[in-house]
C-alpha atoms as a PDB file:
ATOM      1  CA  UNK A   1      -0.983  30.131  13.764  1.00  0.00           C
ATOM      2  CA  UNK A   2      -2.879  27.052  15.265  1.00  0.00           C
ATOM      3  CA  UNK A   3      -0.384  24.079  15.895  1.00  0.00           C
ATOM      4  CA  UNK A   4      -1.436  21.002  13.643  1.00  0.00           C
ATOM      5  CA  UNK A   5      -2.659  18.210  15.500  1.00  0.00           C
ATOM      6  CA  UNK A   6      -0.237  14.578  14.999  1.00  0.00           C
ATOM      7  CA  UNK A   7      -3.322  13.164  13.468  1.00  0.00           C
ATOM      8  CA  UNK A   8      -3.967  16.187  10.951  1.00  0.00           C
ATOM      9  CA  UNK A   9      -0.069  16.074   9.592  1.00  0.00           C
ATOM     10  CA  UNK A  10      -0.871  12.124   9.173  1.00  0.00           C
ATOM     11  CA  UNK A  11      -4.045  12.589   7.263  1.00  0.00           C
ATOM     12  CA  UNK A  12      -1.751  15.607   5.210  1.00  0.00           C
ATOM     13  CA  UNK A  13       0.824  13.304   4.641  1.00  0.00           C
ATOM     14  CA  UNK A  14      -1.497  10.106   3.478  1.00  0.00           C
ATOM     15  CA  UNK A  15      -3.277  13.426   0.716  1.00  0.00           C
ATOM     16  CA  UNK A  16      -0.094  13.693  -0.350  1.00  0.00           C
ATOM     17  CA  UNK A  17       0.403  10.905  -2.216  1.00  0.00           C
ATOM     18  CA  UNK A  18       2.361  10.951  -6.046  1.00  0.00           C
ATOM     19  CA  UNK A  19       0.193   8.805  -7.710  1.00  0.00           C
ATOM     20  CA  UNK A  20      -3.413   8.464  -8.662  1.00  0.00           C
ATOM     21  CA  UNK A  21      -5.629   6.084  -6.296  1.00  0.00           C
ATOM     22  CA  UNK A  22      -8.229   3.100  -7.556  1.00  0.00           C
ATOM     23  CA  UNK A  23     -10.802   2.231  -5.419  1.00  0.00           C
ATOM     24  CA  UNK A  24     -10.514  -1.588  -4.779  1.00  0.00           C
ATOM     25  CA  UNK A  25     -11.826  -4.744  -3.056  1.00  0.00           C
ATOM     26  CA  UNK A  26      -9.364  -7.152  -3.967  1.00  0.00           C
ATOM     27  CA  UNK A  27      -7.563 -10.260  -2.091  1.00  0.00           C
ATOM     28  CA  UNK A  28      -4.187  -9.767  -1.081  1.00  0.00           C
ATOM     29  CA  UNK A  29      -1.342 -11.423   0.663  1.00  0.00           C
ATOM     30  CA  UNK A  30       1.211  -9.408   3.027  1.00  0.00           C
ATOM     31  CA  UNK A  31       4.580 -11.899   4.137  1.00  0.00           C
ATOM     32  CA  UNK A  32       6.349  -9.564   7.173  1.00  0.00           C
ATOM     33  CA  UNK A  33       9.765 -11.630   7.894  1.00  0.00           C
ATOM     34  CA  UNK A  34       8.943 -15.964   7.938  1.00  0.00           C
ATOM     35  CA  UNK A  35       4.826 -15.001   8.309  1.00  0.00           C
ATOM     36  CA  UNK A  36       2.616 -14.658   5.406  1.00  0.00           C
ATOM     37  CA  UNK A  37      -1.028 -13.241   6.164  1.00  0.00           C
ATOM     38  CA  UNK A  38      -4.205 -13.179   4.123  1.00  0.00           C
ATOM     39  CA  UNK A  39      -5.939  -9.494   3.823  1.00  0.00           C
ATOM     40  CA  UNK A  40      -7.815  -7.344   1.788  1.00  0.00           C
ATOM     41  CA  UNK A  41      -7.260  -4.262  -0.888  1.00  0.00           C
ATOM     42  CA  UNK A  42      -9.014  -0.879  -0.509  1.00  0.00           C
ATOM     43  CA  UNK A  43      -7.030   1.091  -2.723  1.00  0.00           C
ATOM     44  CA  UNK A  44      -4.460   0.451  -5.209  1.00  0.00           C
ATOM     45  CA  UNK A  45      -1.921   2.375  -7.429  1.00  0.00           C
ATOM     46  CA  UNK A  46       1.516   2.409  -9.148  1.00  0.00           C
ATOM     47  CA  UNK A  47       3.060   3.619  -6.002  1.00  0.00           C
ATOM     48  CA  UNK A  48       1.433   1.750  -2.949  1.00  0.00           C
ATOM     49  CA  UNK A  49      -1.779   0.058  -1.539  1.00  0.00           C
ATOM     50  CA  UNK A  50      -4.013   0.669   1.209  1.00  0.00           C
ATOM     51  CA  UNK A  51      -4.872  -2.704   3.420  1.00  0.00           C
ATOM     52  CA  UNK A  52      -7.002  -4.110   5.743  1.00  0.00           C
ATOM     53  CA  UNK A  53      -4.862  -5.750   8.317  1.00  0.00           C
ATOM     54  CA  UNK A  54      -5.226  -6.104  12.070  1.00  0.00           C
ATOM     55  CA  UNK A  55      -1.864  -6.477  12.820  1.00  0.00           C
ATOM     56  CA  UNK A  56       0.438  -3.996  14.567  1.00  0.00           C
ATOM     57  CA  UNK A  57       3.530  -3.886  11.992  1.00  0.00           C
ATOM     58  CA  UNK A  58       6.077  -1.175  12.605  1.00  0.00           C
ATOM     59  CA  UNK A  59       6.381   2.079  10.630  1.00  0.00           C
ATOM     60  CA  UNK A  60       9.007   1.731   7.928  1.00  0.00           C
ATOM     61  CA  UNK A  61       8.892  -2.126   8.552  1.00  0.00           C
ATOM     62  CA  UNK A  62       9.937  -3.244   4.776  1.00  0.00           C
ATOM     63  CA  UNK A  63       7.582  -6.008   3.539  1.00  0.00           C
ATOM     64  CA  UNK A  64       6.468  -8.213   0.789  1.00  0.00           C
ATOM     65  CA  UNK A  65       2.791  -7.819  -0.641  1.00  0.00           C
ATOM     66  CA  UNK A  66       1.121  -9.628  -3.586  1.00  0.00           C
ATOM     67  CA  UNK A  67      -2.675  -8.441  -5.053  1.00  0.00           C
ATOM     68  CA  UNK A  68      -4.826 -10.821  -6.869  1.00  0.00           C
ATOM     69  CA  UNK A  69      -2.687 -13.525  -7.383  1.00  0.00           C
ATOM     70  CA  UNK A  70       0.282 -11.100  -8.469  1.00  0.00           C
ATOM     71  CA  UNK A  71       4.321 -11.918  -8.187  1.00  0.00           C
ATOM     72  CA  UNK A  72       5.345  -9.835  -4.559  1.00  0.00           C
ATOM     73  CA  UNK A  73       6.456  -6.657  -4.833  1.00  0.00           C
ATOM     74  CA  UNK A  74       9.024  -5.030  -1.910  1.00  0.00           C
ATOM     75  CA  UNK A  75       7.079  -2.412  -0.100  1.00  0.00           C
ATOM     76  CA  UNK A  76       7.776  -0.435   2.950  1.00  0.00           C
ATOM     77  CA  UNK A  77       5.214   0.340   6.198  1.00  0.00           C
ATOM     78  CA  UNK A  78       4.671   3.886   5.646  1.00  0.00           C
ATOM     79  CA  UNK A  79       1.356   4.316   7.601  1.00  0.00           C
ATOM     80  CA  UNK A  80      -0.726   2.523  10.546  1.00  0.00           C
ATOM     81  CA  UNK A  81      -4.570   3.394  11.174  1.00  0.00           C
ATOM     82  CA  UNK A  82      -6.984   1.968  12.762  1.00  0.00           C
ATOM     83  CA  UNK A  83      -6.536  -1.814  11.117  1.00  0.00           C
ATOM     84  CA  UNK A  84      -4.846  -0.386   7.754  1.00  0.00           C
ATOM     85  CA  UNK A  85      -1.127   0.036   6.761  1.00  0.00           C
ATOM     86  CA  UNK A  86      -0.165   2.028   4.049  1.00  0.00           C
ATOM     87  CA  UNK A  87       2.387   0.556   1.839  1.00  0.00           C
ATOM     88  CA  UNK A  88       5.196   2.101  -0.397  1.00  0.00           C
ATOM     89  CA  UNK A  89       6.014   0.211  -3.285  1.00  0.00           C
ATOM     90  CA  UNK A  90       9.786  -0.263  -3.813  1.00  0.00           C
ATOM     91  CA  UNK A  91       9.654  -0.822  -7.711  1.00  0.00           C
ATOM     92  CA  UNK A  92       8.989   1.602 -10.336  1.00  0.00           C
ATOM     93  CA  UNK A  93       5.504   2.545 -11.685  1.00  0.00           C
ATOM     94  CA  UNK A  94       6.578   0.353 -14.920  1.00  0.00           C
ATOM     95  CA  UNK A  95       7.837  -2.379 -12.861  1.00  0.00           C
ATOM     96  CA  UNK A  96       4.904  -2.674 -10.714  1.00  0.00           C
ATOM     97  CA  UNK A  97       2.534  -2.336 -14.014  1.00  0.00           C
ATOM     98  CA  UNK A  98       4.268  -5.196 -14.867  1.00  0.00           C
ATOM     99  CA  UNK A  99       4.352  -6.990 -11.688  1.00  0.00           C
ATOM    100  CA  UNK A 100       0.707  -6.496 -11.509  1.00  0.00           C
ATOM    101  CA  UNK A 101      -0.777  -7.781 -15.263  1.00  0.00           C
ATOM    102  CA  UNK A 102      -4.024  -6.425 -16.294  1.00  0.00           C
ATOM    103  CA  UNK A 103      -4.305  -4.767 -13.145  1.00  0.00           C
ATOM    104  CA  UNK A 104      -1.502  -2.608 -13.815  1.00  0.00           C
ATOM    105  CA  UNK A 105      -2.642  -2.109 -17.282  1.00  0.00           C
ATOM    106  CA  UNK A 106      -5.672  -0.574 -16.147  1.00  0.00           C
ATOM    107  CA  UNK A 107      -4.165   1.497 -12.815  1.00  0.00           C
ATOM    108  CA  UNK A 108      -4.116   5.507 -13.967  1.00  0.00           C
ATOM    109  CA  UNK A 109      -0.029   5.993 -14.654  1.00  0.00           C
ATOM    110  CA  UNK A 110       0.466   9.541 -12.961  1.00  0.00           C
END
C-alpha cells in the first residue's frame, strides 16, 4: 500500500468534517490574543468556518471569531492553507444557531 502524502491526510481530514457546509461570502472578524483582524467567510456551518486570512496563526491556537455582525464564538485553529484557517467552533450546534441569528436559522443542522 502507497504511503499517503502529509497533504492528502490534510485534505482527508478537512472531508471529514461532522457537519454540513454553506457556501458563503460574508464579513467576519477573527480577535487572536489583544489583536482583532478584519477577514472574509467562505464557508460556514454549526461546527466551524472556513476564512480568508493571511496571517500565520498556529494550529490549535484557540481564538475568537464573529460572522456578520454576530456575538464571538470560542473557536480553535484546526487547519492552515494557503491564506485560510479552519476553525472549530467551541459551542454547541444550538448555541452557535443562536449565537449566529438568522444565519444560524438557515445553516443545515446535521
Amino acid at each position: 500500500m502507497e504511503a499517503m502524502s502529509k497533504k492528502s491526510i490534510t485534505t482527508l481530514d478537512r472531508n471529514a468534517r461532522k457537519s454540513i457546509r454553506q457556501s458563503v461570502l460574508l464579513g467576519a472578524v477573527i480577535e487572536a490574543g489583544d489583536y482583532e483582524f478584519n477577514c472574509k467567510a467562505y464557508n460556514l456551518s454549526l461546527g466551524g468556518v472556513r476564512l480568508k486570512l493571511n496571517l500565520p496563526l498556529a494550529l490549535n491556537s484557540m481564538v475568537k471569531t464573529s460572522v456578520k455582525g454576530s456575538d464571538f464564538l470560542q473557536a480553535q485553529v484546526v487547519w492552515v492553507d494557503k491564506g485560510f484557517i479552519g476553525l472549530s467552533f467551541a459551542h454547541s450546534p444550538e448555541e452557535v444557531a443562536k449565537c449566529l441569528g438568522e444565519l444560524g436559522a438557515r445553516l443545515p443542522k446535521s
